[in-house]
C-alpha atoms as a PDB file:
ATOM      1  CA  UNK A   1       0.000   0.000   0.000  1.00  0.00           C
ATOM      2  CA  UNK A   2       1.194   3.353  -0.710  1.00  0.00           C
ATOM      3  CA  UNK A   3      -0.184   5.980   1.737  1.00  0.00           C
ATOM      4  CA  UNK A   4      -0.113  10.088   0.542  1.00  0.00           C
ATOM      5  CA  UNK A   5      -0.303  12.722   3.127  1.00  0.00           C
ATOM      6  CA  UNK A   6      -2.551  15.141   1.502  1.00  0.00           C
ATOM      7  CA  UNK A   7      -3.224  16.872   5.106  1.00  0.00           C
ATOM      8  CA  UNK A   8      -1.997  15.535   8.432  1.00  0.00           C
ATOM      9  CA  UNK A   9      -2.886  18.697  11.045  1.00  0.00           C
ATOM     10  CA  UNK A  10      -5.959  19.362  13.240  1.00  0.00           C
ATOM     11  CA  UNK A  11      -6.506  22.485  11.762  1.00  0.00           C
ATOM     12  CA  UNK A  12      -4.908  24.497   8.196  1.00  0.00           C
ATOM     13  CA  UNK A  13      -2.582  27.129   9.200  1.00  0.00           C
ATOM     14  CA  UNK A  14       0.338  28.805   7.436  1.00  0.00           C
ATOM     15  CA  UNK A  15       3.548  28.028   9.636  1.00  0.00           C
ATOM     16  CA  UNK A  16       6.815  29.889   9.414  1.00  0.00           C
ATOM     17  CA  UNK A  17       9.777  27.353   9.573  1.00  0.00           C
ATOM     18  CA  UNK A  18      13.183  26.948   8.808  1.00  0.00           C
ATOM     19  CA  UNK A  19      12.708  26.403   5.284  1.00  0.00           C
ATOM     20  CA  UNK A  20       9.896  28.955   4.886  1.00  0.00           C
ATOM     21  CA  UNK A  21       6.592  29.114   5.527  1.00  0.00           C
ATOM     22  CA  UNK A  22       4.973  25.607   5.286  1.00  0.00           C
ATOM     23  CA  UNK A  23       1.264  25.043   4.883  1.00  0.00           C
ATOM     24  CA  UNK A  24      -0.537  22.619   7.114  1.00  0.00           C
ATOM     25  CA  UNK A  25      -3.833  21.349   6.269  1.00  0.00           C
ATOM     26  CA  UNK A  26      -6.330  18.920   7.898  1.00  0.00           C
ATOM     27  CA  UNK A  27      -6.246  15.133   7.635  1.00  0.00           C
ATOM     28  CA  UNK A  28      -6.695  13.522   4.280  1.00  0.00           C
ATOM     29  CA  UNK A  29      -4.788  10.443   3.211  1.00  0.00           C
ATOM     30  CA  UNK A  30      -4.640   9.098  -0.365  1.00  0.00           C
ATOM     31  CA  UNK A  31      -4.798   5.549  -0.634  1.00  0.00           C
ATOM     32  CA  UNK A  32      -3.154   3.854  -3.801  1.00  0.00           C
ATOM     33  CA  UNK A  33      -4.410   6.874  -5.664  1.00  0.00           C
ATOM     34  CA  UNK A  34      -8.163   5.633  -5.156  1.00  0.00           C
ATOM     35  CA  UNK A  35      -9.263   5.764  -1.494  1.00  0.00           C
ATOM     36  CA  UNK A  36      -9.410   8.270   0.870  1.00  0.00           C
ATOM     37  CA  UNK A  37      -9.443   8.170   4.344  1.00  0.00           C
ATOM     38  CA  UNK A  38     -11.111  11.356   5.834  1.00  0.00           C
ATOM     39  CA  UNK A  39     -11.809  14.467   3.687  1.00  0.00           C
ATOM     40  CA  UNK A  40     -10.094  17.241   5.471  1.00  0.00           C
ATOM     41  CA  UNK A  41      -7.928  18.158   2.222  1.00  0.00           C
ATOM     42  CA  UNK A  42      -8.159  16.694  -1.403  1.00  0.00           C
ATOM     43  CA  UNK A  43      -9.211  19.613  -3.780  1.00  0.00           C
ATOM     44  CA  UNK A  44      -6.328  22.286  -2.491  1.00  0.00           C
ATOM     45  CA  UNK A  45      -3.817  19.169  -2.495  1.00  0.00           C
ATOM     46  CA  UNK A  46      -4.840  17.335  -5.739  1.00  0.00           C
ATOM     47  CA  UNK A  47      -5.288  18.044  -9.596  1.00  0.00           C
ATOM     48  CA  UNK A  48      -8.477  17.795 -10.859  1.00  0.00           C
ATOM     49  CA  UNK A  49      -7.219  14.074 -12.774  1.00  0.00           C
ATOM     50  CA  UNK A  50      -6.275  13.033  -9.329  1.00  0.00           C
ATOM     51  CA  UNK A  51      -9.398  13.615  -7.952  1.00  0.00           C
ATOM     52  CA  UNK A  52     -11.111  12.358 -10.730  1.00  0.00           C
ATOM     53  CA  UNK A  53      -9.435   8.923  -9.407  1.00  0.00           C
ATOM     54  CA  UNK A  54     -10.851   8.811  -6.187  1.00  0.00           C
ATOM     55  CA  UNK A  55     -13.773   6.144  -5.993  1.00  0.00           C
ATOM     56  CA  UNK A  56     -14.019   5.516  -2.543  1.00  0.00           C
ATOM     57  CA  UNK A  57     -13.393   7.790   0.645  1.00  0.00           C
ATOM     58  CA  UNK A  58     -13.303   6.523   4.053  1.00  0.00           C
ATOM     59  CA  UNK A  59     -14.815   8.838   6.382  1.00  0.00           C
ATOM     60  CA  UNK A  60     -14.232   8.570  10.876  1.00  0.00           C
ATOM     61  CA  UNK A  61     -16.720  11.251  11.781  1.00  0.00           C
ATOM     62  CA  UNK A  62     -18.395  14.080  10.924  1.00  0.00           C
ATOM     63  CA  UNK A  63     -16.435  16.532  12.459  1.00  0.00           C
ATOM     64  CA  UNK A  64     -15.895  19.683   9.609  1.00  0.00           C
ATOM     65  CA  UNK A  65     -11.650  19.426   9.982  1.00  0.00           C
ATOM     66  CA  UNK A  66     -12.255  15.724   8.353  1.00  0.00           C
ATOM     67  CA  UNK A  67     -15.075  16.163   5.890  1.00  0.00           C
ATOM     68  CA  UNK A  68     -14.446  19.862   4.513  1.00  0.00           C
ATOM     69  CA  UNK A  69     -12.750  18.586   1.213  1.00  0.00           C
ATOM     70  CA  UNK A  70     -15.978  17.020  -0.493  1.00  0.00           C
ATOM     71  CA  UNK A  71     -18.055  19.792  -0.760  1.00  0.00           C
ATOM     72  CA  UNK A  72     -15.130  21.459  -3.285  1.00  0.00           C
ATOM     73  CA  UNK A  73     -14.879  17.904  -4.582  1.00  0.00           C
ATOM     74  CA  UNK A  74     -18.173  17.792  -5.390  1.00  0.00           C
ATOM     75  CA  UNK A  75     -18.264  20.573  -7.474  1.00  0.00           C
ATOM     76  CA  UNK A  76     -15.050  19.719  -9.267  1.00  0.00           C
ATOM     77  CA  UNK A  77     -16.364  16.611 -10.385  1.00  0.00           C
ATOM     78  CA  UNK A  78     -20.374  17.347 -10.688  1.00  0.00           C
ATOM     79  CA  UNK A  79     -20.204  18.209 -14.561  1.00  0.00           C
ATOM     80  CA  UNK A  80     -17.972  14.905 -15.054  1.00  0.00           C
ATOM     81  CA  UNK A  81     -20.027  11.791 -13.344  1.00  0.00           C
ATOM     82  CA  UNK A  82     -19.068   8.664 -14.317  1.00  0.00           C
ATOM     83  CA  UNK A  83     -19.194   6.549 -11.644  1.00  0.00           C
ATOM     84  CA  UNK A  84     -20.246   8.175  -7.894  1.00  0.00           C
ATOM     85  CA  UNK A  85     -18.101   8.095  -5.417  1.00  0.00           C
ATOM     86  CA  UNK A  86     -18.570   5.765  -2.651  1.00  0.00           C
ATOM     87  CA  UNK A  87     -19.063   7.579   1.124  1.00  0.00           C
ATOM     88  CA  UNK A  88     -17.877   4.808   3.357  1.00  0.00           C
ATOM     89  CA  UNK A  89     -18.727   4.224   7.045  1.00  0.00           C
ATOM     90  CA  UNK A  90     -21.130   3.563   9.808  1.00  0.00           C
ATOM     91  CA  UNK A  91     -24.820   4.013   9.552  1.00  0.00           C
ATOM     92  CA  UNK A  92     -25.029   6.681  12.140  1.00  0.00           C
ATOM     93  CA  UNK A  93     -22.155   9.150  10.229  1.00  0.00           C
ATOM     94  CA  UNK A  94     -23.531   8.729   6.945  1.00  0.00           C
ATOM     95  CA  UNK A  95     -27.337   9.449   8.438  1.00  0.00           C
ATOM     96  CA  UNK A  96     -25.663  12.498  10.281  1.00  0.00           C
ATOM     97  CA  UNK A  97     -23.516  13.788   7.277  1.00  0.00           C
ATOM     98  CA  UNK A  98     -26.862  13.757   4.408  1.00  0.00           C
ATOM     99  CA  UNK A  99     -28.753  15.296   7.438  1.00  0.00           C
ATOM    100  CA  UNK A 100     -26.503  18.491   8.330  1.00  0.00           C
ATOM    101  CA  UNK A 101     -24.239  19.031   5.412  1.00  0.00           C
ATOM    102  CA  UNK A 102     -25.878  17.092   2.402  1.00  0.00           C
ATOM    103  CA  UNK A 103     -29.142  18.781   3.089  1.00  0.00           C
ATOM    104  CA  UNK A 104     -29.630  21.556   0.585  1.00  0.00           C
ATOM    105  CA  UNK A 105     -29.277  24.328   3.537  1.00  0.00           C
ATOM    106  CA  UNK A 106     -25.703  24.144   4.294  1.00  0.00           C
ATOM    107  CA  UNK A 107     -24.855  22.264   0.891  1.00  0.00           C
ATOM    108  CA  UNK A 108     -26.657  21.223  -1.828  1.00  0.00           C
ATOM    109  CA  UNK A 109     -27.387  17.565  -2.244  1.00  0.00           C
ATOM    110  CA  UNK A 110     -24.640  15.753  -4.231  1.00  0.00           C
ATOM    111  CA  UNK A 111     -26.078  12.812  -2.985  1.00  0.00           C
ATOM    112  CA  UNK A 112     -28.805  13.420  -5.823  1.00  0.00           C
ATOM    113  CA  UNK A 113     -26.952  16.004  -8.008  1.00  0.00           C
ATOM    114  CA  UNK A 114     -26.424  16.082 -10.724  1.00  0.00           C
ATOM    115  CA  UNK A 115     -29.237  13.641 -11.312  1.00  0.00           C
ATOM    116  CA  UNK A 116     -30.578  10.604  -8.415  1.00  0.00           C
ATOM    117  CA  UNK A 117     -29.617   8.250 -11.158  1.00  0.00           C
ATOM    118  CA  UNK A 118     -25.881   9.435 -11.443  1.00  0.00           C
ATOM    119  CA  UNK A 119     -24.993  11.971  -8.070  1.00  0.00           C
ATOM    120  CA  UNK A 120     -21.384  13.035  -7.332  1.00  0.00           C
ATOM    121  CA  UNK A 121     -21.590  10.929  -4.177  1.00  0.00           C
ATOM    122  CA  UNK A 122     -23.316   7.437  -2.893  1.00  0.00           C
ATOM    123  CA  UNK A 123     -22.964   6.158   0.541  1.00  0.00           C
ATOM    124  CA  UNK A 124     -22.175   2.678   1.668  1.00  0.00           C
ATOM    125  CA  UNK A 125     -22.198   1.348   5.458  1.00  0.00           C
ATOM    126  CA  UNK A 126     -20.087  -1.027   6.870  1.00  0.00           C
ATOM    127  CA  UNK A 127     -20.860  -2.343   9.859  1.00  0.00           C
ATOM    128  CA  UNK A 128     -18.505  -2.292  13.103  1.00  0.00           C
ATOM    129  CA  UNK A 129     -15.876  -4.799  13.457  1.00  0.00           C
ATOM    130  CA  UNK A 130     -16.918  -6.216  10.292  1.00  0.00           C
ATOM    131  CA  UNK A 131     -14.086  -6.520   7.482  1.00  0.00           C
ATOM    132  CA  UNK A 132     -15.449  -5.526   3.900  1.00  0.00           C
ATOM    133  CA  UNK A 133     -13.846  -4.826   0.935  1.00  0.00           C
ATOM    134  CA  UNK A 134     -13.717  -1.067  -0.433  1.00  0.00           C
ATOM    135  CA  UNK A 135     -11.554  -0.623  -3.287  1.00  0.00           C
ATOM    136  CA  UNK A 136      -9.440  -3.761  -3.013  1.00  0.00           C
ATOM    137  CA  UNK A 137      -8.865  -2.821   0.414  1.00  0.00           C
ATOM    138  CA  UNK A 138      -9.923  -4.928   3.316  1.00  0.00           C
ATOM    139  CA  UNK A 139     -11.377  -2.376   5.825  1.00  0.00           C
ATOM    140  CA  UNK A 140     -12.793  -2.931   9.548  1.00  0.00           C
ATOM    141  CA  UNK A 141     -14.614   0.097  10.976  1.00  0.00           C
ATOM    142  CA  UNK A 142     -13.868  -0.127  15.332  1.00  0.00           C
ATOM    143  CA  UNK A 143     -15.400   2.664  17.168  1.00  0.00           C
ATOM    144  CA  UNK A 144     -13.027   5.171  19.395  1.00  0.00           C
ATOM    145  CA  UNK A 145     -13.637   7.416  22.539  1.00  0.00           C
ATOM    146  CA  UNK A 146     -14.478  11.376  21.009  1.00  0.00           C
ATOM    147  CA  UNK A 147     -17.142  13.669  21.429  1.00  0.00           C
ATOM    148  CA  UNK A 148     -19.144  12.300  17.803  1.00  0.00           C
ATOM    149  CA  UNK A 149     -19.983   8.799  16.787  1.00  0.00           C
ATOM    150  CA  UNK A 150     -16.179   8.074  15.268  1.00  0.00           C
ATOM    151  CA  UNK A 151     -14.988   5.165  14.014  1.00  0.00           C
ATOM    152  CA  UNK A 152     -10.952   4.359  13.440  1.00  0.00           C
ATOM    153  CA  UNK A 153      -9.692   1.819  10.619  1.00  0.00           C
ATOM    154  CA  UNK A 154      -7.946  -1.629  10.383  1.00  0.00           C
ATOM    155  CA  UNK A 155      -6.768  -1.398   6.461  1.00  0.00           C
ATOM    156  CA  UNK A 156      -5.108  -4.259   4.682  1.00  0.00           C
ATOM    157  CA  UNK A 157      -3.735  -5.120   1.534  1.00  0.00           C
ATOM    158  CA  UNK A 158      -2.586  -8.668   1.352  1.00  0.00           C
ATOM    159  CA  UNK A 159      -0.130  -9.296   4.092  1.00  0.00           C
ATOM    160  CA  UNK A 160       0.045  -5.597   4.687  1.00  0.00           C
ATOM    161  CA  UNK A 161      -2.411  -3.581   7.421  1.00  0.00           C
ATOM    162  CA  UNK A 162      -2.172  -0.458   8.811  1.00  0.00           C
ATOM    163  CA  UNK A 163      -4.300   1.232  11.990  1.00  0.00           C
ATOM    164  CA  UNK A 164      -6.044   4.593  11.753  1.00  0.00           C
ATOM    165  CA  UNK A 165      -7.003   5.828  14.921  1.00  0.00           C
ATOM    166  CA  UNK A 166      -9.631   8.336  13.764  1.00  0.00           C
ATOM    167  CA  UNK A 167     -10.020  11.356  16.556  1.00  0.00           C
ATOM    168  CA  UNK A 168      -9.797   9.733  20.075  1.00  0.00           C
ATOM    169  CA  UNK A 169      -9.427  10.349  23.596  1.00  0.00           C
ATOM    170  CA  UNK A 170      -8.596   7.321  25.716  1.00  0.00           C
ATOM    171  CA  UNK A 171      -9.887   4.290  24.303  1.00  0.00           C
ATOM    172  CA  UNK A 172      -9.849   0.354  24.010  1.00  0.00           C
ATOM    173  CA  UNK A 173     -11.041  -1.902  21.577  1.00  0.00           C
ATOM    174  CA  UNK A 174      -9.175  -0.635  18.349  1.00  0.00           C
ATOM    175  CA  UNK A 175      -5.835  -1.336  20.643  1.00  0.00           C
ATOM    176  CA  UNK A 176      -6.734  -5.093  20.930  1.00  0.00           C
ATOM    177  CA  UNK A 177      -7.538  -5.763  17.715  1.00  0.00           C
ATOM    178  CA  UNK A 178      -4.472  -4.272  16.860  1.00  0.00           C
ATOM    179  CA  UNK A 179      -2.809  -6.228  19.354  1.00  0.00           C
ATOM    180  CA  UNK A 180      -3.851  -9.902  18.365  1.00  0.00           C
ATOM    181  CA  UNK A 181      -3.436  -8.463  13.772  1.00  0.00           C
ATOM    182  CA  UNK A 182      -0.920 -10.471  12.490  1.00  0.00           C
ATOM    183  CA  UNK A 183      -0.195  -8.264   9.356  1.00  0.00           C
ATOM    184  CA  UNK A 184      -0.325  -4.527  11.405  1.00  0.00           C
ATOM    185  CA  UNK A 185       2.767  -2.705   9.646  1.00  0.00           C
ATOM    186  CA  UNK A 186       2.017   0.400  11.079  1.00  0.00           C
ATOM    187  CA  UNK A 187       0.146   2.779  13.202  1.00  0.00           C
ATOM    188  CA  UNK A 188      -1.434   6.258  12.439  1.00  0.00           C
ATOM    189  CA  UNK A 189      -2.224   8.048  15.727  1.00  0.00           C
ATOM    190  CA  UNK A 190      -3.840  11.314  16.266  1.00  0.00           C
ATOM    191  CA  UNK A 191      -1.740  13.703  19.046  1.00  0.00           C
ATOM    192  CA  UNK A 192      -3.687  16.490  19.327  1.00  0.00           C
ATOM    193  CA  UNK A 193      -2.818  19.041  22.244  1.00  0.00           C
ATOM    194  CA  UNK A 194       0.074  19.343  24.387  1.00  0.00           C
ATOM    195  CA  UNK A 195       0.670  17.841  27.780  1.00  0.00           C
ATOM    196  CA  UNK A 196      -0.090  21.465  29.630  1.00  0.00           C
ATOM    197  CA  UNK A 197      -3.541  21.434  28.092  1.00  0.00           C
ATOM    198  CA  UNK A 198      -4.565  18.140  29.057  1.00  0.00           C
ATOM    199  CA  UNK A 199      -8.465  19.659  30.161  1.00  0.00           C
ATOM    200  CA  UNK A 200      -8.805  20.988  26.778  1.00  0.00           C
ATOM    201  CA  UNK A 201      -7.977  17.209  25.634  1.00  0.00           C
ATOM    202  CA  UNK A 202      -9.803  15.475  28.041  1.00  0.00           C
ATOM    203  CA  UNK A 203     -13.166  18.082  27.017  1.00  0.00           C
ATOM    204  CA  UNK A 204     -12.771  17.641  22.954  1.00  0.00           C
ATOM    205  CA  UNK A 205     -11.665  14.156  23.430  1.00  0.00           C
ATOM    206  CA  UNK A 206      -8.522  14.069  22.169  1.00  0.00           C
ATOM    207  CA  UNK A 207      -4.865  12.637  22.914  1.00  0.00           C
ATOM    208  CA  UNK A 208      -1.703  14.439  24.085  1.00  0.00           C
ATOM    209  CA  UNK A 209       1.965  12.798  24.272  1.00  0.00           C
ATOM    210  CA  UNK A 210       1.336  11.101  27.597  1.00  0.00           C
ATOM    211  CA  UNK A 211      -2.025  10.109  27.216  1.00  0.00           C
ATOM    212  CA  UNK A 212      -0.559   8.581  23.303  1.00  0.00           C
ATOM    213  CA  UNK A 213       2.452   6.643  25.169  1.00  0.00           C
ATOM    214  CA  UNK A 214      -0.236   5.511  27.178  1.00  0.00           C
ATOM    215  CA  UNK A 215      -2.591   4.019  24.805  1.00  0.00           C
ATOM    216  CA  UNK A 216       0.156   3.002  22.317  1.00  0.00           C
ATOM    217  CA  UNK A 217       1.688   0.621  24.978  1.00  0.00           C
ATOM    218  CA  UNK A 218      -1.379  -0.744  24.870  1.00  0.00           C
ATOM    219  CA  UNK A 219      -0.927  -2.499  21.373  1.00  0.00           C
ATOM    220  CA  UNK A 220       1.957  -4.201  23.176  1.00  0.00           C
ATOM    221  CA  UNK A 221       4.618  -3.843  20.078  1.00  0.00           C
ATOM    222  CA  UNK A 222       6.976  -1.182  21.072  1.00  0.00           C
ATOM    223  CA  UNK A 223       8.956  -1.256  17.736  1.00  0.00           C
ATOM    224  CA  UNK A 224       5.810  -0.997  15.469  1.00  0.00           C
ATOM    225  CA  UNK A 225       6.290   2.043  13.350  1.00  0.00           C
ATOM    226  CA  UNK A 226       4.135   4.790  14.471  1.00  0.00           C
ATOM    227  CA  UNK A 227       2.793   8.195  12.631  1.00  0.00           C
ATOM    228  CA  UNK A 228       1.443  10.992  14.172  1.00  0.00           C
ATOM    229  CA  UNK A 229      -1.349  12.959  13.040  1.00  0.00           C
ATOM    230  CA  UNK A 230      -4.128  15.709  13.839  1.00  0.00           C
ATOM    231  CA  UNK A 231      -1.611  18.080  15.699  1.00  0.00           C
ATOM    232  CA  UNK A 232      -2.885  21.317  16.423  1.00  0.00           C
ATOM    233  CA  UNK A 233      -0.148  23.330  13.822  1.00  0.00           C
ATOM    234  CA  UNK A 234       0.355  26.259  16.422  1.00  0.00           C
ATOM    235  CA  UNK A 235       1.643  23.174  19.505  1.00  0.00           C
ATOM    236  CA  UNK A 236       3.719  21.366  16.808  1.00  0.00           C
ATOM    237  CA  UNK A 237       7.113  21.634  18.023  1.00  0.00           C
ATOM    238  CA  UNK A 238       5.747  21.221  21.779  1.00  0.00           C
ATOM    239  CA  UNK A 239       4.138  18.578  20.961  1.00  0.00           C
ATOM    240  CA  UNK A 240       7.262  17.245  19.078  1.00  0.00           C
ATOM    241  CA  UNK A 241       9.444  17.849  21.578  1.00  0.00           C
ATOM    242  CA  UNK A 242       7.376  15.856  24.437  1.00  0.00           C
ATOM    243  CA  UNK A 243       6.841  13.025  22.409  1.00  0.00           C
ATOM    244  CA  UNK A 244      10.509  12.455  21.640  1.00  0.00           C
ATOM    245  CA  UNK A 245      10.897  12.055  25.643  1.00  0.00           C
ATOM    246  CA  UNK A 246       9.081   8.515  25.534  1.00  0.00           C
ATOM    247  CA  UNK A 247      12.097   6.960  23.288  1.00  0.00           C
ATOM    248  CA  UNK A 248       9.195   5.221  20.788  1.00  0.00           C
ATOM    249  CA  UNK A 249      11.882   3.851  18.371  1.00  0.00           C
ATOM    250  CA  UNK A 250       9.977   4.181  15.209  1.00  0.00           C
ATOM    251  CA  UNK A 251       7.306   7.378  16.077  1.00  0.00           C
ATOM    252  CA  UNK A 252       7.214  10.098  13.248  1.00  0.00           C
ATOM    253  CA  UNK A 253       5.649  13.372  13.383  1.00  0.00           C
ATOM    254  CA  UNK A 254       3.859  13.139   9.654  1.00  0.00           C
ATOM    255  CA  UNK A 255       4.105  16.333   7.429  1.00  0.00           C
ATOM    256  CA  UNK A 256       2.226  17.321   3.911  1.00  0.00           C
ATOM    257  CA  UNK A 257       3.594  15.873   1.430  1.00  0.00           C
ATOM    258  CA  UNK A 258       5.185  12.770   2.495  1.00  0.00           C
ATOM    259  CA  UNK A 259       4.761   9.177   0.784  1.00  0.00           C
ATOM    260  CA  UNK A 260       4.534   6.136   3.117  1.00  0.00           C
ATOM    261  CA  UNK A 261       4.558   2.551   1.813  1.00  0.00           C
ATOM    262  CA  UNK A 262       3.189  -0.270   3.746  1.00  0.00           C
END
């Protein structure tokens, strides 16, 4: 599997650095050029032929920093349909996401636009803890701890798998099944806030570095490689800097851009 950071941050924001500024963007990760997990960033990341060859996206929750990208999707592909694009996840986030964004208030309806015989956009449920396939992929939805019905991933490709966390505070199930996969390569973790802020994380339901250390030990394979995403850009080199105090041998902070093979 080949995994493309489109957007890796908890929020877009326009950092100075060392090389210049540097443009962070919310999570969206490309998927063997074809599926999508989250929606945060694809149209400001993407040419329109890339986008055209996205067929499925994975979605975690409903939250706007990791659906924002298909409304501009939508329109870039609405005078092109083919075939729709497949909205994949549980029941309850596809209800919620045709209900407030889908709903021709806050968006119009590309779930029936251009036509209900050809939209932009068709949904599919999976059910929880259930392994389907989506796009050659073998996908298992396992809900996480955060303030929305959220779901993370288990994602494989042959021998291959890798873990998406989705937004989460403290949480338990999607560490075992991690735990007992026999083909996990890899883990993508969301790190949201810095230690010092740990009420702001415990209220939006999200992880800091010692609340991460604690739930990665739980997977109980220290050397698995490890990828950090959903940092708040303006705590990025806090948040940096307190992770690299745990000594996780393979833990990377992930930036736009990068390429990751699994």
């Amino acid at each position: 599997m080949k995994v493309r950071v489109l957007g890796c941050h908890g929020s877009d924001q326009l950092l100075d650095g060392d090389r210049g500024p540097r443009q962070c963007r919310t999570c969206g990760f490309l998927i063997n050029e074809t599926v999508m997990v989250d929606a945060g960033t694809i149209g400001s990341a993407l040419r329109l032929t890339e986008q055209k060859r996205i067929r499925h996206i994975l979605l975690s929750h409903l939250h706007f920093d990791h659906i924002q990208g298909l409304p501009t999707l939508a329109d870039n592909l609405v005078d092109d349909v083919v075939n729709p694009v497949v909205l994949t996840s549980t029941t309850q986030v596809l209800n919620d996401l045709q209900f407030h964004i889908f709903n021709d208030k806050v968006y119009p309806d590309f779930l029936k636009l251009p036509t209900p015989q050809q939209p932009v956009f068709q949904c599919r449920a999976l059910e929880a803890g259930k392994e389907s396939d989506v796009g050659g992929l073998r996908v298992t939805p396992i809900p996480v701890n955060h303030l929305v019905p959220t779901v993370g991933f288990l994602i494989r490709e042959g021998a291959s798998s890798f873990l998406y966390s989705g937004d989460t505070y403290e949480t338990h199930e999607i560490w075992r099944v991690a735990a007992h996969e026999p083909t996990l390569k890899a883990a993508f973790i969301e790190t949201s806030f810095p230690d010092e802020l740990n009420d702001l994380a415990l209220a939006s339901k999200h992880l800091t570095p010692s609340l991460f250390a604690r739930e990665f030990r739980k997977i109980g394979r220290p050397d698995l490689p490890v990828y950090i995403y959903h940092v708040k850009p303006r705590f990025r080199e806090e948040i940096k800097r307190q992770l690299s105090k745990f000594g996780i041998a393979h833990l990377t902070v992930l930036e736009e851009g990068q390429e990751i093979t699994i």
